[in-house]
C-alpha atoms as a PDB file:
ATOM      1  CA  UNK A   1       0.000   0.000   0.000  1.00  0.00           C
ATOM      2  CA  UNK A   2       1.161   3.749  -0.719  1.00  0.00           C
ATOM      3  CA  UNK A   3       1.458   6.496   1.804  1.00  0.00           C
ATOM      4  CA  UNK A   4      -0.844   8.432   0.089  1.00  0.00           C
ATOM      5  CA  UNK A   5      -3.571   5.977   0.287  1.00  0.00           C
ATOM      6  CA  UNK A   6      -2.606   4.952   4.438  1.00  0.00           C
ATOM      7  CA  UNK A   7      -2.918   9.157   4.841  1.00  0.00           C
ATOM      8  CA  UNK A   8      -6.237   9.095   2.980  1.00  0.00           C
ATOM      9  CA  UNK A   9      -7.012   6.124   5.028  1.00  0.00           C
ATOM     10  CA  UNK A  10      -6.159   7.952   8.117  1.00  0.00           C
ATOM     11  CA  UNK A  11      -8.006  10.572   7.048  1.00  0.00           C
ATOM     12  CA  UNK A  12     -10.909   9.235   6.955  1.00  0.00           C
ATOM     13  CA  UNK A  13     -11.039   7.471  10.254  1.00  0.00           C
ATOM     14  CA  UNK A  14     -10.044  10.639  11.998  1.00  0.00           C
ATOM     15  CA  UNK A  15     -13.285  12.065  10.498  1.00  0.00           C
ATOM     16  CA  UNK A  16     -15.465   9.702  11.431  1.00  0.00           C
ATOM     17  CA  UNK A  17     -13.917   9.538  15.228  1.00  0.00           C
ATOM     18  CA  UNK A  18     -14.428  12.786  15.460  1.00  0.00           C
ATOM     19  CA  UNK A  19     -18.464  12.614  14.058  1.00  0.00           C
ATOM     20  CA  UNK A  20     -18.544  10.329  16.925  1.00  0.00           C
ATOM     21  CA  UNK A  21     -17.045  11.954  19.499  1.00  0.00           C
ATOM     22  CA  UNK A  22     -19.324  15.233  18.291  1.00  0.00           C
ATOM     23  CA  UNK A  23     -22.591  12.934  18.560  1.00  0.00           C
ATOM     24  CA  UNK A  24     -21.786  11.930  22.282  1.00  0.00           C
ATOM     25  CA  UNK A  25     -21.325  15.726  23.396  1.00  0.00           C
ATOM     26  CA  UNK A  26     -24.343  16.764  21.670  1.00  0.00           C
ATOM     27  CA  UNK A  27     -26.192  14.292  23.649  1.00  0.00           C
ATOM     28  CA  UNK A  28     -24.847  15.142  26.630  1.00  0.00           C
ATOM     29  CA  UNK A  29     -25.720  19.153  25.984  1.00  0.00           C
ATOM     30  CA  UNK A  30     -29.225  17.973  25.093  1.00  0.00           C
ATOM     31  CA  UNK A  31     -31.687  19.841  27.502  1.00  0.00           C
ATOM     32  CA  UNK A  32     -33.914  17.100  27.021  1.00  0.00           C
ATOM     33  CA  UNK A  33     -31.215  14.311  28.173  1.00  0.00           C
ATOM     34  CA  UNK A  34     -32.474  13.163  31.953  1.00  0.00           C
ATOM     35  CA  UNK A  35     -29.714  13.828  34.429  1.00  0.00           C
ATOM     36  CA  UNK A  36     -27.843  10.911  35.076  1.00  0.00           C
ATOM     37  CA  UNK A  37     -27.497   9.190  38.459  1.00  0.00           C
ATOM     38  CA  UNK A  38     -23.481   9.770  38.950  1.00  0.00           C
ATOM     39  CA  UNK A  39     -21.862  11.881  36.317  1.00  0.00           C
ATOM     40  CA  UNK A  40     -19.530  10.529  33.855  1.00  0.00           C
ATOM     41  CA  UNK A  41     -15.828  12.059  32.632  1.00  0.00           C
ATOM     42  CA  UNK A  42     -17.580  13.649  29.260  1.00  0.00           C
ATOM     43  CA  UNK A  43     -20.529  15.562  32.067  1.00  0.00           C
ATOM     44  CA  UNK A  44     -17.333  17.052  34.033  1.00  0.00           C
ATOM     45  CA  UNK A  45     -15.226  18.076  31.218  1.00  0.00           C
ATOM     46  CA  UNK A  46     -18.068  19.886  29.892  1.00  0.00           C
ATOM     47  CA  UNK A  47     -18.981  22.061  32.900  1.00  0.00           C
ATOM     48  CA  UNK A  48     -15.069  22.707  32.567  1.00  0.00           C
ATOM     49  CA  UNK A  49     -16.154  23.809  28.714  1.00  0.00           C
ATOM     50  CA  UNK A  50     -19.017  25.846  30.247  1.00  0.00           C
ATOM     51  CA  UNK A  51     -16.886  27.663  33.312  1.00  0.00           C
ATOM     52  CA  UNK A  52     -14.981  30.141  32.301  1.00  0.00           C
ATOM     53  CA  UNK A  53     -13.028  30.782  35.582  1.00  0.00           C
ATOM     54  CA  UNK A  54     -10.064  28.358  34.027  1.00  0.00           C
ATOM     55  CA  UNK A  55      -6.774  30.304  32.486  1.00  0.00           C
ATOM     56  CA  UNK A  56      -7.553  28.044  29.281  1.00  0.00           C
ATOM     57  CA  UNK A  57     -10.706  28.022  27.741  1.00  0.00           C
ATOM     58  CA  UNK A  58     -11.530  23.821  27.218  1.00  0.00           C
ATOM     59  CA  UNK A  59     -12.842  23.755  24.401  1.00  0.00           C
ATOM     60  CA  UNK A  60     -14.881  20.841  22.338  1.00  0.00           C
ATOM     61  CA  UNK A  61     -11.550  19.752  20.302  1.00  0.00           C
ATOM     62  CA  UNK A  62      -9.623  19.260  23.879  1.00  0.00           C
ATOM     63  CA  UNK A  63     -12.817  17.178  24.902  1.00  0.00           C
ATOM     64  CA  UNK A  64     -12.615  15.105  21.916  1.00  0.00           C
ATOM     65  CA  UNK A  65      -9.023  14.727  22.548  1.00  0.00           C
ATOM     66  CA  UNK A  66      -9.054  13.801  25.945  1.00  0.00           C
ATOM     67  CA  UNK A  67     -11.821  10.994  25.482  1.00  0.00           C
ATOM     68  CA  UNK A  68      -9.660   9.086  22.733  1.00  0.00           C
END
């Protein structure tokens, strides 16, 4: 196999991580979503997202990155 075609490869999986990753957060912001028991990693990275008070502003591409 070339490279190019393990890039394109790469590529494309990257993508479609990431379309996950997006999914999971937008059901987690979903108003509609009943509050969970306990929360989960993904619930207290995104109150980080929403709280400003932090030096550096978390923002949905850390979250993604910190989940893989």
């Amino acid at each position: 196999m070339r490279i190019t075609g393990l890039a394109a490869r790469l590529e494309k999986n990257i993508k479609e991580f990431d379309v996950f990753y997006q999914q999971i957060i937008d059901e987690h912001l979903d108003p509609k979503r009943s509050k969970p028991a306990q929360e989960d990693i993904l619930d207290v990275l995104l109150q980080m997202h929403k709280d400003r008070s932090f030096k550096v502003q978390l923002t949905f591409d850390h979250i993604k990155a910190i989940l893989m």
